[in-house]
PDB file of N, CA and C in Angstrom:
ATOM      1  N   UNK A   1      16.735 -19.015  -6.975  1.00  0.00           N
ATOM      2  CA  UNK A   1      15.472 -19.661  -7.274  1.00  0.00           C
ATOM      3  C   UNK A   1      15.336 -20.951  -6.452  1.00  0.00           C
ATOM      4  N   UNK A   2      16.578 -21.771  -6.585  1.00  0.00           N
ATOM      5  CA  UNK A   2      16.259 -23.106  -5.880  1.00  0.00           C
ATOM      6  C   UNK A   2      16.022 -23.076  -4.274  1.00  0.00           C
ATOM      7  N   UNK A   3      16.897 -22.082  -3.747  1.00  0.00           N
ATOM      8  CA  UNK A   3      16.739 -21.112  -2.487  1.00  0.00           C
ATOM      9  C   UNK A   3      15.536 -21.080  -1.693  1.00  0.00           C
ATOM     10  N   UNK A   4      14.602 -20.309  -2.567  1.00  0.00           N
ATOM     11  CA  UNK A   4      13.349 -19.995  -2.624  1.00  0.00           C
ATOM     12  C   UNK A   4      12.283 -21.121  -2.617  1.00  0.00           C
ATOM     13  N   UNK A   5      12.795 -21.493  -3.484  1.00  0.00           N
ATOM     14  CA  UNK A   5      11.649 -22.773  -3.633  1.00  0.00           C
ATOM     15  C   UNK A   5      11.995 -24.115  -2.609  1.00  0.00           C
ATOM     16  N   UNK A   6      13.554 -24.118  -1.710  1.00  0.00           N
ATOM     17  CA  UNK A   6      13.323 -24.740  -0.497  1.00  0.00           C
ATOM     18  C   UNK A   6      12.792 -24.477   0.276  1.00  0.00           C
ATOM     19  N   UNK A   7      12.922 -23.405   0.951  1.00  0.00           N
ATOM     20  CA  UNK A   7      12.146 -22.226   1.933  1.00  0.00           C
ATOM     21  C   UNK A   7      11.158 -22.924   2.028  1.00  0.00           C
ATOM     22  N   UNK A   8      10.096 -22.234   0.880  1.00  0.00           N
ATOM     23  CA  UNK A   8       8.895 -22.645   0.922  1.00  0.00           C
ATOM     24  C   UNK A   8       8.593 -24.014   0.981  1.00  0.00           C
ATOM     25  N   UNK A   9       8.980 -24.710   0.281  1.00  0.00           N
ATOM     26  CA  UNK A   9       8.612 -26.745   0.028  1.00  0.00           C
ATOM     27  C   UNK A   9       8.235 -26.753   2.040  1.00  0.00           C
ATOM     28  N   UNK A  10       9.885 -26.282   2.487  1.00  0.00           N
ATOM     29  CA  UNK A  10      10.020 -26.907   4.210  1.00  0.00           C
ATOM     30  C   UNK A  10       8.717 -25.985   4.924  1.00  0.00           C
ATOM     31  N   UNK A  11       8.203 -24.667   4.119  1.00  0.00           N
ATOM     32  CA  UNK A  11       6.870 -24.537   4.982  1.00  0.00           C
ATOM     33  C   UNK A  11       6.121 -24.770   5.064  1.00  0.00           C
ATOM     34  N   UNK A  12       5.518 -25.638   3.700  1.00  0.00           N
ATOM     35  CA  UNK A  12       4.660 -26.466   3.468  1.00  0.00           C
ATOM     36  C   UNK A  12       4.380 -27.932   4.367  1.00  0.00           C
ATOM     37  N   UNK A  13       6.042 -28.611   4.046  1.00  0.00           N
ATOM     38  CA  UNK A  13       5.793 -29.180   4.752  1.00  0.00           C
ATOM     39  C   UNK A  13       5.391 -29.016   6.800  1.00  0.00           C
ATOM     40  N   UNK A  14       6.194 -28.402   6.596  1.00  0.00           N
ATOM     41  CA  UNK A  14       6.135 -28.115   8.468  1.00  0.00           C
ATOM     42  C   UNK A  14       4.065 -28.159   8.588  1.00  0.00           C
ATOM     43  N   UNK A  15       3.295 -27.291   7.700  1.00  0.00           N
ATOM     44  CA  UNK A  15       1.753 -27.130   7.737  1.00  0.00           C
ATOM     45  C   UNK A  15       1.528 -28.463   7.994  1.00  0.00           C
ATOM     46  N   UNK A  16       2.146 -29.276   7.002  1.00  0.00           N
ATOM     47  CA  UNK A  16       1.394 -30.456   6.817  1.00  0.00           C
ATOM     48  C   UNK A  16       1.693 -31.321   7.754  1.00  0.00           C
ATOM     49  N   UNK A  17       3.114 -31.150   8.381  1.00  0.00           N
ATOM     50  CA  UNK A  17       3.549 -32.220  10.167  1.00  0.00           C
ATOM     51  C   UNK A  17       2.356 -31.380  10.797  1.00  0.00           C
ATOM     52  N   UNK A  18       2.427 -30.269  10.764  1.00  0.00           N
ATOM     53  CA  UNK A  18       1.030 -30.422  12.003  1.00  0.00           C
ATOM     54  C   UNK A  18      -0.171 -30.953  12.121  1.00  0.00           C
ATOM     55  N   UNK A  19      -0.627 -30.933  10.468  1.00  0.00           N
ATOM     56  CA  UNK A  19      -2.015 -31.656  10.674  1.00  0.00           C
ATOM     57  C   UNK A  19      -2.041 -33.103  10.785  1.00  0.00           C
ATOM     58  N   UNK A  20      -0.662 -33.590  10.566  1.00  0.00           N
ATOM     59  CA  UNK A  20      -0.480 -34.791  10.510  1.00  0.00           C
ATOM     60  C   UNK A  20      -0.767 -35.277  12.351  1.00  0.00           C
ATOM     61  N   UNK A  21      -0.144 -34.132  13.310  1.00  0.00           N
ATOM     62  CA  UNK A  21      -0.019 -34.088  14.794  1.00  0.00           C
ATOM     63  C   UNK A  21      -1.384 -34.638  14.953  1.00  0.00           C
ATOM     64  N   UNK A  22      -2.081 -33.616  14.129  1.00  0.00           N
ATOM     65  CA  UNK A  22      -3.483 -33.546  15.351  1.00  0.00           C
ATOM     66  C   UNK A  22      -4.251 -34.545  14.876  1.00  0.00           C
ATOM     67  N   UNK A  23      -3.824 -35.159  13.663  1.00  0.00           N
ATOM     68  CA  UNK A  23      -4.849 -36.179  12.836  1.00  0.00           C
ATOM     69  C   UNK A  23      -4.423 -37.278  13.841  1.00  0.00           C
ATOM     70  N   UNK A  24      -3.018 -37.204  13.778  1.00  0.00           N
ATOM     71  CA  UNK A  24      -2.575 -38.720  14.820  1.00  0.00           C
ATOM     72  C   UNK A  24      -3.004 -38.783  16.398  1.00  0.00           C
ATOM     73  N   UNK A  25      -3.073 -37.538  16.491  1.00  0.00           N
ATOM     74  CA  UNK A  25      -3.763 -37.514  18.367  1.00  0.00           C
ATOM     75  C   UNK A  25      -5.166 -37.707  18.099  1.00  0.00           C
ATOM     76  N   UNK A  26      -5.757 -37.576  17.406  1.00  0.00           N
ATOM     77  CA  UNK A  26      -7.258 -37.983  16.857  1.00  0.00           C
ATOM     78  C   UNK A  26      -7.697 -39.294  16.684  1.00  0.00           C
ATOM     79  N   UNK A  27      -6.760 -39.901  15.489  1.00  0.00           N
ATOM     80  CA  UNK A  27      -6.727 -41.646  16.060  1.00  0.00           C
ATOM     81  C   UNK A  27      -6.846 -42.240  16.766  1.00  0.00           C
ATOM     82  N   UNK A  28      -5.466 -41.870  17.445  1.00  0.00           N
ATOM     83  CA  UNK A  28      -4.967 -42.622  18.650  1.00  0.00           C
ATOM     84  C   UNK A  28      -6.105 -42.600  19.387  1.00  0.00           C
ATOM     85  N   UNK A  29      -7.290 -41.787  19.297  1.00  0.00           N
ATOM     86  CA  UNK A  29      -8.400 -42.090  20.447  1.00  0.00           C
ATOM     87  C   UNK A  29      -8.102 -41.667  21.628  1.00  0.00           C
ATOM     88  N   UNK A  30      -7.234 -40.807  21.999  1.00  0.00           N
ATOM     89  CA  UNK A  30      -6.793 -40.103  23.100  1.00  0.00           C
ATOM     90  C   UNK A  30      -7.614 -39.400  23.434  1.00  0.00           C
ATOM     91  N   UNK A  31      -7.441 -39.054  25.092  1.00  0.00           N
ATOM     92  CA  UNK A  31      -8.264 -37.812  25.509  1.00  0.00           C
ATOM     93  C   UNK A  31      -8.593 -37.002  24.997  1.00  0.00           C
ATOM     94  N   UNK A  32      -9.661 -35.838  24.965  1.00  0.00           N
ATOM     95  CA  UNK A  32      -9.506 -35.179  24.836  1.00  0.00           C
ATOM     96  C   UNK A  32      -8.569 -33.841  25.321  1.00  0.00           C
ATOM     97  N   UNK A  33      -8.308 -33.857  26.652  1.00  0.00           N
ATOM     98  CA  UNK A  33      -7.177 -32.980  26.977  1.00  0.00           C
ATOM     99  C   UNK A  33      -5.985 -33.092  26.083  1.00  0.00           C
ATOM    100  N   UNK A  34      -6.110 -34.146  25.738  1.00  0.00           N
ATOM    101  CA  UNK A  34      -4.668 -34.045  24.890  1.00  0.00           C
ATOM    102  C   UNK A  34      -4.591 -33.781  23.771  1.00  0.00           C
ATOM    103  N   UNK A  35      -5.920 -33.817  22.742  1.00  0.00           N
ATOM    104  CA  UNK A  35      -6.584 -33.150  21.766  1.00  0.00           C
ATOM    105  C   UNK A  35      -6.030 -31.547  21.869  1.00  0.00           C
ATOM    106  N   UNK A  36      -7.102 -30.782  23.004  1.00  0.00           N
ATOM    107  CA  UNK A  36      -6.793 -29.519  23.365  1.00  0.00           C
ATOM    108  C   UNK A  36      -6.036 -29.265  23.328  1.00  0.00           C
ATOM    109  N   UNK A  37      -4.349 -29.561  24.105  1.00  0.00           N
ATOM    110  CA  UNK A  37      -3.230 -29.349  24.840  1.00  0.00           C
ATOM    111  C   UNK A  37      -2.214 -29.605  23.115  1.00  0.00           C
ATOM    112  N   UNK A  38      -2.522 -30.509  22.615  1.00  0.00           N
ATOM    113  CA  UNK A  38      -1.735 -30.323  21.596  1.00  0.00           C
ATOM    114  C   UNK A  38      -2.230 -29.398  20.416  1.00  0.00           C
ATOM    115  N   UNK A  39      -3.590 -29.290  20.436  1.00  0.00           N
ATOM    116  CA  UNK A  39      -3.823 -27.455  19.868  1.00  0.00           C
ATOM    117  C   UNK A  39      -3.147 -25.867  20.480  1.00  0.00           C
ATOM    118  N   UNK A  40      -3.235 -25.964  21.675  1.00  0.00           N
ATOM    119  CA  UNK A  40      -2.624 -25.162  22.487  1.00  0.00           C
ATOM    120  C   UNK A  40      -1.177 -24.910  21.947  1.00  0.00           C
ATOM    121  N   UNK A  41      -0.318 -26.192  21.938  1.00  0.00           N
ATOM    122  CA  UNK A  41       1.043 -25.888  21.499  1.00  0.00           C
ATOM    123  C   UNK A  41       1.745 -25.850  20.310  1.00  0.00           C
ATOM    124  N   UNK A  42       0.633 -26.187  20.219  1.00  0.00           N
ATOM    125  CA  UNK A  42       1.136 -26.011  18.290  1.00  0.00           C
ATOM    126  C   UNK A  42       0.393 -24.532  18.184  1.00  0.00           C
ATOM    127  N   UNK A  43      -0.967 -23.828  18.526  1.00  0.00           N
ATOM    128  CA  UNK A  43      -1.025 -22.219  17.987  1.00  0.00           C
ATOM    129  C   UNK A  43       0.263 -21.227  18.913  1.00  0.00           C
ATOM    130  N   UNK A  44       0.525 -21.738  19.960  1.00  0.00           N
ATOM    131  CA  UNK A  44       1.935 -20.877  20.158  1.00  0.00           C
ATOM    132  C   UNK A  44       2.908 -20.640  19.372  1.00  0.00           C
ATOM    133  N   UNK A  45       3.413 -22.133  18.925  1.00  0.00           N
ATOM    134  CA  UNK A  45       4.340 -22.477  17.968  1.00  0.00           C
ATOM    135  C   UNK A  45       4.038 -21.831  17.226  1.00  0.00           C
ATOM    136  N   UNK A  46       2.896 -22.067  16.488  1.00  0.00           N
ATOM    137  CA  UNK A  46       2.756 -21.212  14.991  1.00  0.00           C
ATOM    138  C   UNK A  46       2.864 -19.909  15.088  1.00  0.00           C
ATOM    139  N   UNK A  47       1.883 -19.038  16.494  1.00  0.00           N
ATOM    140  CA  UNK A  47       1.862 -17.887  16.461  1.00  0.00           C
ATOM    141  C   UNK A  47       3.741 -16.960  16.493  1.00  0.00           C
ATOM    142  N   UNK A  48       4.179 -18.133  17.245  1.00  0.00           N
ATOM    143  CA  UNK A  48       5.728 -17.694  17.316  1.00  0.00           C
ATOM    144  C   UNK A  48       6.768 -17.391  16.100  1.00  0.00           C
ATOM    145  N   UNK A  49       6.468 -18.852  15.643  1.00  0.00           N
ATOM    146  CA  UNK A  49       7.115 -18.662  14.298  1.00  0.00           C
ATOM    147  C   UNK A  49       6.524 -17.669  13.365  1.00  0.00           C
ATOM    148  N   UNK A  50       5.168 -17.173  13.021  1.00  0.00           N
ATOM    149  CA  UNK A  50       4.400 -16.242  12.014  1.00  0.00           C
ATOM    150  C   UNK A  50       5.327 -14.698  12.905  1.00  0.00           C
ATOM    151  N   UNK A  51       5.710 -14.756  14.238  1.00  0.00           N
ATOM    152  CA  UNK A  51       5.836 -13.393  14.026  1.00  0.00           C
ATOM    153  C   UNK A  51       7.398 -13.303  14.293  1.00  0.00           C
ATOM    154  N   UNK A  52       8.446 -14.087  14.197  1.00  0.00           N
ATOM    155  CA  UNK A  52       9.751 -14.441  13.619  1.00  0.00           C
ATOM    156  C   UNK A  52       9.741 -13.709  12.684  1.00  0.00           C
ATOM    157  N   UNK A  53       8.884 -14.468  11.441  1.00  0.00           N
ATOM    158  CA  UNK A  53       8.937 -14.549   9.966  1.00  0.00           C
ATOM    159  C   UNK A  53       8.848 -13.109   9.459  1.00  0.00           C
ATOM    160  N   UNK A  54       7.437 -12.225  10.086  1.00  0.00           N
ATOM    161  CA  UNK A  54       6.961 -10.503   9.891  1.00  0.00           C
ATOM    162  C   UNK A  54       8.347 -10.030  10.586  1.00  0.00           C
ATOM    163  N   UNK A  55       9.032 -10.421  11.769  1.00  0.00           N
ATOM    164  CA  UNK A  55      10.289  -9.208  12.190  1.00  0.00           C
ATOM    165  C   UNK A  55      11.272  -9.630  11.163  1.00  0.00           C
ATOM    166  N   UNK A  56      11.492 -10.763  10.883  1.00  0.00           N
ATOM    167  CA  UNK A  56      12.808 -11.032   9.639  1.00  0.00           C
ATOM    168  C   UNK A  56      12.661 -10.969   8.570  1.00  0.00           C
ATOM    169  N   UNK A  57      11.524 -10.941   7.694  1.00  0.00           N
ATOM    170  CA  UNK A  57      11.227  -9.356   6.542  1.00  0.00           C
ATOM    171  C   UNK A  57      10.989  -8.448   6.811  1.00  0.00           C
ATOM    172  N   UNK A  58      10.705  -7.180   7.447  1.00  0.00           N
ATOM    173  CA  UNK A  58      10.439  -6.610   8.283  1.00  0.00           C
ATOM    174  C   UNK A  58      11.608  -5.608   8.203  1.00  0.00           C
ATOM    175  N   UNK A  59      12.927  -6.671   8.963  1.00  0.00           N
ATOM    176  CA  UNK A  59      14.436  -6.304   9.054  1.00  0.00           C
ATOM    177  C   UNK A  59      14.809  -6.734   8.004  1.00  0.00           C
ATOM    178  N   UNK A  60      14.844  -7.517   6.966  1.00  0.00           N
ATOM    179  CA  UNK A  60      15.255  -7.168   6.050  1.00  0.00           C
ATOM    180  C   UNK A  60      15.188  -6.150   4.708  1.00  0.00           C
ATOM    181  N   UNK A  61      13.498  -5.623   4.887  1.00  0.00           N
ATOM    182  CA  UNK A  61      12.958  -4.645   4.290  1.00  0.00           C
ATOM    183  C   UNK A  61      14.203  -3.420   4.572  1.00  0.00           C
ATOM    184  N   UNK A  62      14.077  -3.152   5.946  1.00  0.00           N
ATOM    185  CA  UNK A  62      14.884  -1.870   6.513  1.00  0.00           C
ATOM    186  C   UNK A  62      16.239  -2.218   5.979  1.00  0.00           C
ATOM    187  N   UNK A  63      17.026  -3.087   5.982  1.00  0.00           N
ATOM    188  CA  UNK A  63      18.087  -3.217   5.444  1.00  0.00           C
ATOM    189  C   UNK A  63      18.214  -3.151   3.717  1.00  0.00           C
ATOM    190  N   UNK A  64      17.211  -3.391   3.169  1.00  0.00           N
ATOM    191  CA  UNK A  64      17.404  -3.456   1.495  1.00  0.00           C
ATOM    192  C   UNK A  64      17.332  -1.971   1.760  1.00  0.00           C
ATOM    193  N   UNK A  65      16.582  -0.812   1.915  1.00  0.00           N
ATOM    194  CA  UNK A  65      16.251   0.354   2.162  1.00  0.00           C
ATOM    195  C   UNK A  65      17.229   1.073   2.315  1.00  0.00           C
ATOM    196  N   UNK A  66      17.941   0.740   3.687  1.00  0.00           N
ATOM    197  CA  UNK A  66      19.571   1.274   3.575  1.00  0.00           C
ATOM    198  C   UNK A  66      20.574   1.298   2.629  1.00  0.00           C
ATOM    199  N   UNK A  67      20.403  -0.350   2.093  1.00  0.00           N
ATOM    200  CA  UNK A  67      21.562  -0.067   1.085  1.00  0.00           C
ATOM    201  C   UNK A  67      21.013   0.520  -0.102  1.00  0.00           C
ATOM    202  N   UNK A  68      20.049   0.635  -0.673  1.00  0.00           N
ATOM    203  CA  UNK A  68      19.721   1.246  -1.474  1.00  0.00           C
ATOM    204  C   UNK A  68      19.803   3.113  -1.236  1.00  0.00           C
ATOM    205  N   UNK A  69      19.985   3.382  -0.287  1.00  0.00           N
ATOM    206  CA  UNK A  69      19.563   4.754   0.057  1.00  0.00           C
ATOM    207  C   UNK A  69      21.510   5.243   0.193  1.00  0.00           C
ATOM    208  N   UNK A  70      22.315   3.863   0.515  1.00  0.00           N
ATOM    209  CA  UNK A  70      24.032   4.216   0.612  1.00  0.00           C
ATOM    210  C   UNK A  70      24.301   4.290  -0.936  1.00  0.00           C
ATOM    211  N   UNK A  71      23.260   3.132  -1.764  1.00  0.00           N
ATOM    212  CA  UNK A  71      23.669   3.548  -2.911  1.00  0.00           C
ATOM    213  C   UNK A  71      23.305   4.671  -3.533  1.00  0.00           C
ATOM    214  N   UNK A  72      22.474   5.457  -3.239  1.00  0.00           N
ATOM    215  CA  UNK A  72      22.088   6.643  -4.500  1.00  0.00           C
ATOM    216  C   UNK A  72      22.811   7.697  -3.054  1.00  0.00           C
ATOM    217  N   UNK A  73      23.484   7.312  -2.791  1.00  0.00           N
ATOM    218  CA  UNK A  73      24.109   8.690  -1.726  1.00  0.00           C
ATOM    219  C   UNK A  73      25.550   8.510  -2.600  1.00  0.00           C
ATOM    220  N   UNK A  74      26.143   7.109  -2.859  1.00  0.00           N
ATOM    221  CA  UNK A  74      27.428   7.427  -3.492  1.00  0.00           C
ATOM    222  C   UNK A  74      27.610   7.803  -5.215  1.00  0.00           C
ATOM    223  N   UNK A  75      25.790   7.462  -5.586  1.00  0.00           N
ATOM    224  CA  UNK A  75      26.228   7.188  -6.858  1.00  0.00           C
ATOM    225  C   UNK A  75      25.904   8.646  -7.441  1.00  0.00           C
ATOM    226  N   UNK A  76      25.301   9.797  -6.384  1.00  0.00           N
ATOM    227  CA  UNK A  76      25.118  11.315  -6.082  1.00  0.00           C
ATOM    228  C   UNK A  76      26.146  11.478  -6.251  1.00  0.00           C
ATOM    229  N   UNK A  77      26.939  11.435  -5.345  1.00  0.00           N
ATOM    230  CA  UNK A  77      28.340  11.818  -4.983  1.00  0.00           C
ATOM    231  C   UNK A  77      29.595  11.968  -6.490  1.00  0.00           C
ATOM    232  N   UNK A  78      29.274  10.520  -6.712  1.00  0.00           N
ATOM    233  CA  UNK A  78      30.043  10.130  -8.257  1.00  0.00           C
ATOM    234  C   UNK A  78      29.578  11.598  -9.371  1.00  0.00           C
ATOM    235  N   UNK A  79      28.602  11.645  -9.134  1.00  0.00           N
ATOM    236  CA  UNK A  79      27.933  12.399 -10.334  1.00  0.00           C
ATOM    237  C   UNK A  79      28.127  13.981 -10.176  1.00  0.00           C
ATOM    238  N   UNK A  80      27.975  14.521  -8.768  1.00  0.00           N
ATOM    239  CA  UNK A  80      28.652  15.777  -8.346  1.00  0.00           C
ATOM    240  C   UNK A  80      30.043  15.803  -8.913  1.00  0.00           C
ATOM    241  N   UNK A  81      30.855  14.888  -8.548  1.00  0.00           N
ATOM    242  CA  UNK A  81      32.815  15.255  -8.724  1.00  0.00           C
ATOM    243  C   UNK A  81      32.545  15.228 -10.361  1.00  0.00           C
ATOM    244  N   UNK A  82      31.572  14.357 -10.685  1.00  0.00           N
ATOM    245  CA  UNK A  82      31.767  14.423 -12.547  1.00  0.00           C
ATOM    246  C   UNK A  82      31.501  15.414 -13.117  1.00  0.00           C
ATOM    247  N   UNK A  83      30.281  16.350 -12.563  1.00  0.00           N
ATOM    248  CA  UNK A  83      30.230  17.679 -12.697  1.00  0.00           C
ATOM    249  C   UNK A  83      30.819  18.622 -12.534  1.00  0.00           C
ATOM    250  N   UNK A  84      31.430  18.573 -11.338  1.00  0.00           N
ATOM    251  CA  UNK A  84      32.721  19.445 -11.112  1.00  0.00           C
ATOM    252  C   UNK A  84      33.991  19.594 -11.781  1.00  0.00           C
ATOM    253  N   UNK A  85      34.373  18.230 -12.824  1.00  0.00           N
ATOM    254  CA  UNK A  85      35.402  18.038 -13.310  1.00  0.00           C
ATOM    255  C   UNK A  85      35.260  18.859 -14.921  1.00  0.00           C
ATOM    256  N   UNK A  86      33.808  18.860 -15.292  1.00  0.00           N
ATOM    257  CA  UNK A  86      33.213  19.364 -16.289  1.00  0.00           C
ATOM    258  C   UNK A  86      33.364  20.370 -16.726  1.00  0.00           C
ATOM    259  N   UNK A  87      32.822  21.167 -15.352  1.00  0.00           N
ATOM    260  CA  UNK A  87      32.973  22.704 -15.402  1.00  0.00           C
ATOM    261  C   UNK A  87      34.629  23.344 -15.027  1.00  0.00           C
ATOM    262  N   UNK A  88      35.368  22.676 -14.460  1.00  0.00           N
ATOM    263  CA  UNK A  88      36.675  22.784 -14.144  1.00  0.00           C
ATOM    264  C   UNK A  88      37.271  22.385 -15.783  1.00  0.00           C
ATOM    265  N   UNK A  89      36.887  22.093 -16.382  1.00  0.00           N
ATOM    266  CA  UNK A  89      37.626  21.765 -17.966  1.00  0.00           C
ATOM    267  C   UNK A  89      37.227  22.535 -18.738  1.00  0.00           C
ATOM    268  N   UNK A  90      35.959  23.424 -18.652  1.00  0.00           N
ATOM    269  CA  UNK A  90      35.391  24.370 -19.835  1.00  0.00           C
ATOM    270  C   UNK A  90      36.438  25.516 -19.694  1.00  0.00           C
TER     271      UNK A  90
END
């Protein structure tokens, strides 16, 4: 739980350093190129990190999947020899 609820807090925050970026390049009364240019690198950034995030659930989906699929393959298995032991005793 506490896990979880860091995760998220640090993605929140990270949203909020950015708007903090562009609020402060806004102030500052800077160019506009530099307005632009720091939109530019921050939607890379973001777009980068958003599709990190979809391949590493994604891969972890496929991996819960597996082990779930090793488990009902052994826990088959268990239940065959228990049957077999069944009918080998009647």
């Amino acid at each position: 739980m506490w896990t979880l609820a860091h995760v998220w807090f640090g993605r929140i925050i990270m949203g909020f350093a950015i708007i903090n970026g562009g609020l402060g390049i806004q102030y500052a009364a800077n160019a506009v190129p530099a307005e632009k240019g720091y939109g530019v690198v921050t939607g890379i950034f973001g777009l980068a990190y958003i599709c990190v995030l979809v391949w590493w659930y994604t891969k972890a989906g496929k991996q819960v999947e597996q082990r779930k699929s090793e488990e009902s393959m052994v826990v088959a298995t268990h239940v065959k020899k228990e049957a077999m032991t069944d009918v080998k005793e009647v």
